[in-house]
Structures are given as structure tokens and as C-alpha cells.
PDB file of N, CA and C in Angstrom:
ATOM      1  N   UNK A   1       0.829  -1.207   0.000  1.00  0.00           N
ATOM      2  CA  UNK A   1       0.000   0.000   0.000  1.00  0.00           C
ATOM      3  C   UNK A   1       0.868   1.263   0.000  1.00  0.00           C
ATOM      4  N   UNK A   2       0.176   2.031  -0.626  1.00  0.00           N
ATOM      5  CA  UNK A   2       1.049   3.189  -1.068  1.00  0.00           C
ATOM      6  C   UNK A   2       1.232   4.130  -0.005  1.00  0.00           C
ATOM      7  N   UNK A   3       1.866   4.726   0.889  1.00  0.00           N
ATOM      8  CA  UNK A   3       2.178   6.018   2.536  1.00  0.00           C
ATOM      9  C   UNK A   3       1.428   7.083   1.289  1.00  0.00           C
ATOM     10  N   UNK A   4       1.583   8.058   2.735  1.00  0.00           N
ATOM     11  CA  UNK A   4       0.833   9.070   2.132  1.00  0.00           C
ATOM     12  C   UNK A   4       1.825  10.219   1.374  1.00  0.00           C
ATOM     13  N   UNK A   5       2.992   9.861   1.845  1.00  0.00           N
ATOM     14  CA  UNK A   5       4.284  10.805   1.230  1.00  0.00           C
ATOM     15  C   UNK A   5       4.504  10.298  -0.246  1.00  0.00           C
ATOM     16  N   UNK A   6       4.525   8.590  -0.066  1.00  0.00           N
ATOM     17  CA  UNK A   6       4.257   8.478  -1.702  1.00  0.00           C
ATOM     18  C   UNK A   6       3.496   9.084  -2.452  1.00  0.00           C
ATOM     19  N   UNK A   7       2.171   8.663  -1.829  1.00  0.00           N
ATOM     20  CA  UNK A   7       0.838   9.286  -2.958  1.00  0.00           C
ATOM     21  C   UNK A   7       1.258  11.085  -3.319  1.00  0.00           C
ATOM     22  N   UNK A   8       2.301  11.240  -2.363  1.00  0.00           N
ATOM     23  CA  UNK A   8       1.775  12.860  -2.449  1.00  0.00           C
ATOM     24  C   UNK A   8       3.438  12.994  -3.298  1.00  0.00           C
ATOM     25  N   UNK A   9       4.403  12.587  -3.349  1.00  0.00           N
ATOM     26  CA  UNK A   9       5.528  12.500  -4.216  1.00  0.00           C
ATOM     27  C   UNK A   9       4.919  11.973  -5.779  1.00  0.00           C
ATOM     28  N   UNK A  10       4.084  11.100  -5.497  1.00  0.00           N
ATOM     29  CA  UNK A  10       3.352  10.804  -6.762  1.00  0.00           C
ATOM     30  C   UNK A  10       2.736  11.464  -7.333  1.00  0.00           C
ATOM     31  N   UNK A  11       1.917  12.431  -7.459  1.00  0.00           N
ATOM     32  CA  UNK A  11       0.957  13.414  -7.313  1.00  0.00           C
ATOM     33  C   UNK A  11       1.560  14.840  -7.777  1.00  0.00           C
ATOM     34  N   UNK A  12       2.591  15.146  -7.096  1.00  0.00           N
ATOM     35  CA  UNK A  12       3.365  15.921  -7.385  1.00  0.00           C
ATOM     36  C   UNK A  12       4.256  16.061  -8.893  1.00  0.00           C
ATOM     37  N   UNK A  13       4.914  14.600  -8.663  1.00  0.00           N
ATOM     38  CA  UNK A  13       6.041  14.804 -10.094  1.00  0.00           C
ATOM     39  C   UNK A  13       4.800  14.442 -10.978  1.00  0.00           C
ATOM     40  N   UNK A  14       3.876  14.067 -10.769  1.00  0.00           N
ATOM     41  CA  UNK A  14       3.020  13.945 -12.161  1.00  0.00           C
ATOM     42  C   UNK A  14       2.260  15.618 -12.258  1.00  0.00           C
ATOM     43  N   UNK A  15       2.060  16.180 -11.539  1.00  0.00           N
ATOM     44  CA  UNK A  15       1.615  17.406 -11.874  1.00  0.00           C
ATOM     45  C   UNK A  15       2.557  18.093 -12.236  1.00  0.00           C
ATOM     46  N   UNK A  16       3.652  17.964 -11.521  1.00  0.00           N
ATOM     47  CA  UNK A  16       5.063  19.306 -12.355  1.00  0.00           C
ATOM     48  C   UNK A  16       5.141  18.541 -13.283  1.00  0.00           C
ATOM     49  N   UNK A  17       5.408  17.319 -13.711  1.00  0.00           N
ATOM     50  CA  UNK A  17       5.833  17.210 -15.381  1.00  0.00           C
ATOM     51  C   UNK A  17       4.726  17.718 -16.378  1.00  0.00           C
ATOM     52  N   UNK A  18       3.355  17.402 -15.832  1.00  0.00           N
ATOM     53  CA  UNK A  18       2.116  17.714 -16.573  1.00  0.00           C
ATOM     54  C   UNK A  18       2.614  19.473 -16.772  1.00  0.00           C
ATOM     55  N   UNK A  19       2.612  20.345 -15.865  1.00  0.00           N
ATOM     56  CA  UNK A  19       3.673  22.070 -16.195  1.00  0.00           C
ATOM     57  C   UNK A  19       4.266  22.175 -17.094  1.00  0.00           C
ATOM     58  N   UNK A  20       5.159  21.092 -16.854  1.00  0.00           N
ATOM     59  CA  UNK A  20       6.611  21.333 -17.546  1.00  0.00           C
ATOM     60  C   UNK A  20       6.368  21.405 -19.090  1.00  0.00           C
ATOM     61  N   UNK A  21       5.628  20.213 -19.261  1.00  0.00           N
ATOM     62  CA  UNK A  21       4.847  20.007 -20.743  1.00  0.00           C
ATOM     63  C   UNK A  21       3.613  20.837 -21.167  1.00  0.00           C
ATOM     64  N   UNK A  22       2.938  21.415 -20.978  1.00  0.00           N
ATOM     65  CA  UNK A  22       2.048  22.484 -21.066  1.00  0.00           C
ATOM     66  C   UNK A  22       3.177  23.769 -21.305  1.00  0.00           C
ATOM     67  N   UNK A  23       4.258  23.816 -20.838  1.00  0.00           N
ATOM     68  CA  UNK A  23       5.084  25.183 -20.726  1.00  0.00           C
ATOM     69  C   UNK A  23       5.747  24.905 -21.656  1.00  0.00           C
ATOM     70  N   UNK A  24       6.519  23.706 -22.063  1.00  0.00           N
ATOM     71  CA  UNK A  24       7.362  23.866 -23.027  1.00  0.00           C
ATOM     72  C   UNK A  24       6.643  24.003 -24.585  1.00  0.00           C
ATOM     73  N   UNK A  25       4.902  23.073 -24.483  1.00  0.00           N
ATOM     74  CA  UNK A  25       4.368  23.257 -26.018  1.00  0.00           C
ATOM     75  C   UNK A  25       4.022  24.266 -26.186  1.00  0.00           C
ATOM     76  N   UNK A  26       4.033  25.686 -24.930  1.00  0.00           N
ATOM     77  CA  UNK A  26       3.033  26.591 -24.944  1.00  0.00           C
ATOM     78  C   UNK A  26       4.567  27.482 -25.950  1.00  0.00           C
ATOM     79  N   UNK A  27       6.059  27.165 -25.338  1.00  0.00           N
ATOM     80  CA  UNK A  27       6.720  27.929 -25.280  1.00  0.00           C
ATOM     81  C   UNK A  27       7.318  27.973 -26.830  1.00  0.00           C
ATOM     82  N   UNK A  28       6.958  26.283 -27.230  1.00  0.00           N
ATOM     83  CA  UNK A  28       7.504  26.338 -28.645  1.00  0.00           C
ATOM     84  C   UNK A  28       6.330  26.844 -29.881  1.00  0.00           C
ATOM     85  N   UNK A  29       5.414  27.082 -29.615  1.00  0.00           N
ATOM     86  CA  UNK A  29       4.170  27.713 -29.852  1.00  0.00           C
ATOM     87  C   UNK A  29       4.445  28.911 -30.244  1.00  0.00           C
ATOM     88  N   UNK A  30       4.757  29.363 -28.783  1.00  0.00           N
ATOM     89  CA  UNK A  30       4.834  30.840 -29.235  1.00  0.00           C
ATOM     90  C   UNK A  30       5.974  31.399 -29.982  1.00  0.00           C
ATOM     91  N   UNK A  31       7.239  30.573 -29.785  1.00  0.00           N
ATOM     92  CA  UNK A  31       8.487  30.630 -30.974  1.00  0.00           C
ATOM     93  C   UNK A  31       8.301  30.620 -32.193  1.00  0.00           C
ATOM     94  N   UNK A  32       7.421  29.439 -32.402  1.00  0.00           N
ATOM     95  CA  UNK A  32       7.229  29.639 -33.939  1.00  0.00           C
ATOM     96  C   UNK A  32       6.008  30.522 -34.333  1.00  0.00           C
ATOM     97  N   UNK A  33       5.712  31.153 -33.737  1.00  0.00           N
ATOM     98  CA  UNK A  33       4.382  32.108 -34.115  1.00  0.00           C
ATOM     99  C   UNK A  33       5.629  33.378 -33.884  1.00  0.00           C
ATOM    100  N   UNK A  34       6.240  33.529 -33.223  1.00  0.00           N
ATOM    101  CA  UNK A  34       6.928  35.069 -33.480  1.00  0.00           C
ATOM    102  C   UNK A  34       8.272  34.883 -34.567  1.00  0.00           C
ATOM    103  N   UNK A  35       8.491  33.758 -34.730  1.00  0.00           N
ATOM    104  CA  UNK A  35       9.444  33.897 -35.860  1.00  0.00           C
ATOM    105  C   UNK A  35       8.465  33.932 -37.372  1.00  0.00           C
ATOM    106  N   UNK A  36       7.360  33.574 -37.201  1.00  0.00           N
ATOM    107  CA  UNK A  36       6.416  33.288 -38.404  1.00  0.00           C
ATOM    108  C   UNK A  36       6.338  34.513 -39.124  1.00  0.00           C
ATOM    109  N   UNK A  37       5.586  35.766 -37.759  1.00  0.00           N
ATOM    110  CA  UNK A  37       5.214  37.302 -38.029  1.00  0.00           C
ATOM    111  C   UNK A  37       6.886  37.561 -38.206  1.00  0.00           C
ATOM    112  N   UNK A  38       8.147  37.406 -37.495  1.00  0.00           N
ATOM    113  CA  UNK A  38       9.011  38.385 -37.796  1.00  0.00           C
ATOM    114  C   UNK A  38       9.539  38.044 -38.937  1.00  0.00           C
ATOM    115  N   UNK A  39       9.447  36.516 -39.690  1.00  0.00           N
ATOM    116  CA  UNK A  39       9.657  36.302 -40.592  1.00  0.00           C
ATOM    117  C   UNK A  39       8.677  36.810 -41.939  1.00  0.00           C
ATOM    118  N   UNK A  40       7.723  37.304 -41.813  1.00  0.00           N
ATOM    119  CA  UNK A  40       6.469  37.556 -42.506  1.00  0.00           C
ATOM    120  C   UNK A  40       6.983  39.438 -42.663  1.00  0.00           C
ATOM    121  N   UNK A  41       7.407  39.745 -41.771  1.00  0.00           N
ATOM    122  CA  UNK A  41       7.276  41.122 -41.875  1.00  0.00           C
ATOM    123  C   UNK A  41       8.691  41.703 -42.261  1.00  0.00           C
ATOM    124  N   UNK A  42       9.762  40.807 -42.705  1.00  0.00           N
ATOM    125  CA  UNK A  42      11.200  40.894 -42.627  1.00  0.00           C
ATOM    126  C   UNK A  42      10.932  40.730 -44.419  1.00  0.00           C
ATOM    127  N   UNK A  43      10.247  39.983 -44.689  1.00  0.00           N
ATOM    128  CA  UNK A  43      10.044  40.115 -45.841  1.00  0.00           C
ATOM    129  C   UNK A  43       9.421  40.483 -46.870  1.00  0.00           C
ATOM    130  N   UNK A  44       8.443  41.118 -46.224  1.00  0.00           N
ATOM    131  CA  UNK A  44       7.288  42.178 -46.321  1.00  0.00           C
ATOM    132  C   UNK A  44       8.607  43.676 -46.690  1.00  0.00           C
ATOM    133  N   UNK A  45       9.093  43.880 -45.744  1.00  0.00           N
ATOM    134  CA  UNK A  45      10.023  45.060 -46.159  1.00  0.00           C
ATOM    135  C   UNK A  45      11.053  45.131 -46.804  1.00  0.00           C
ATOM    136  N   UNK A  46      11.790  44.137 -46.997  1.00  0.00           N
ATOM    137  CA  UNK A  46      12.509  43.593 -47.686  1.00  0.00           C
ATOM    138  C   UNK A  46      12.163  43.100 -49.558  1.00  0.00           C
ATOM    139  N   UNK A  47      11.304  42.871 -49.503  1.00  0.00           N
ATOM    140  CA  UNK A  47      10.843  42.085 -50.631  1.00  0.00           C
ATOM    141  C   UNK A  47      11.261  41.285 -51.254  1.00  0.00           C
ATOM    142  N   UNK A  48      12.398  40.434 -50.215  1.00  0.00           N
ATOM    143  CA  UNK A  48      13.487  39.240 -50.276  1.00  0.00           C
ATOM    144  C   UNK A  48      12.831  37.812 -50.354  1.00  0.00           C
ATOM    145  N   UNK A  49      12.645  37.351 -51.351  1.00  0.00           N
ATOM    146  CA  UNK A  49      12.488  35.922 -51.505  1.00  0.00           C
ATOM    147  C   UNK A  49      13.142  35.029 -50.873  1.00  0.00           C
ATOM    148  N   UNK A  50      14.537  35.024 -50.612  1.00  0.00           N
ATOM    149  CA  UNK A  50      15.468  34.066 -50.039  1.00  0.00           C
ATOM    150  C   UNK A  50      15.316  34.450 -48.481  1.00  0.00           C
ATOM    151  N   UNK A  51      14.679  35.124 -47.623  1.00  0.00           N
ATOM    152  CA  UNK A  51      14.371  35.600 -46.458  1.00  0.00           C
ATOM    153  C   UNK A  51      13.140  34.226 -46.119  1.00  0.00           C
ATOM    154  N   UNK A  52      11.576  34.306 -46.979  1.00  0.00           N
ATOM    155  CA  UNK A  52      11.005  33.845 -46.881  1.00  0.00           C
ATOM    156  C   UNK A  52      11.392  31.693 -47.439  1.00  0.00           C
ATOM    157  N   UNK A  53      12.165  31.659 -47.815  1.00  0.00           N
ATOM    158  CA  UNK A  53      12.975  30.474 -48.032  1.00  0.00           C
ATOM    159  C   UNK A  53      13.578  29.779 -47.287  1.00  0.00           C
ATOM    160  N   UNK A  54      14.408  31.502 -46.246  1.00  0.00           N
ATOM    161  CA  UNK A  54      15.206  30.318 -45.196  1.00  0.00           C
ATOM    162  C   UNK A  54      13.966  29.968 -44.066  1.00  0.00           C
ATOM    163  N   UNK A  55      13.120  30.893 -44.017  1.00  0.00           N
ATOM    164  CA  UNK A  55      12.356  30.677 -42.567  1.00  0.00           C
ATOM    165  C   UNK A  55      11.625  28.936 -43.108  1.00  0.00           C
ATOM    166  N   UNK A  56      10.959  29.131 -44.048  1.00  0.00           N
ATOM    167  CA  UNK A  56      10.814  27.571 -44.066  1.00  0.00           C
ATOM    168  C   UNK A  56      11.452  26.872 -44.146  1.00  0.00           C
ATOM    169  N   UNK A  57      12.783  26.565 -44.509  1.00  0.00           N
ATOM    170  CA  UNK A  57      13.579  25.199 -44.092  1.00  0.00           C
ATOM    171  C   UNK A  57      14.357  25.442 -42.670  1.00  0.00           C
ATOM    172  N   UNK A  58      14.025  26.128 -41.838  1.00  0.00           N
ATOM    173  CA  UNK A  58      15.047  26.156 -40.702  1.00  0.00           C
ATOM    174  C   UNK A  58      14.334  25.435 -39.535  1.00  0.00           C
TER     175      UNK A  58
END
């Protein structure tokens, strides 16, 4: 039977990893949404084709 320090060590690393993962998809999310616009608008002023080239293969 599981103590109660287990259940609650249990409980725990499953909720911080559940964070950790919510934070990191939130974080790569928002990376590629601000490289998207700064890539969108870099070439918007630019009127560089090879700008909009590298952002998609990188």
C-alpha cells in the first residue's frame, strides 16, 4: 500500500511534469508564431524571396 508521502511525491512529479509540458508546447508555440510574423514582416520590407525560403527550411 502506497504512505501518504508516496501518494503525495506521486501526485506531485506527475503534476510538475504535466507544467513542464504544457510550458514547453506553450513555449515552442509561441516561438514559432513570433518567428512566423518576424519572418512575414522581414520580408514584407525587404521584398526578399530568399528571407522567406530560409524561414521555411530552418
Amino acid at each position: 500500500m502506497l504512505t501518504a508521502r508516496c501518494l503525495f511525491v506521486c501526485v506531485a512529479t506527475s503534476w510538475f511534469m504535466e507544467v513542464v509540458l504544457i510550458a514547453r508546447i506553450w513555449f515552442v508555440e509561441l516561438v514559432v508564431i513570433a518567428r512566423a510574423v518576424w519572418c512575414a514582416d522581414f520580408a514584407v520590407c525587404s521584398g526578399c524571396s530568399l528571407v522567406l525560403a530560409r524561414c521555411h527550411f530552418e
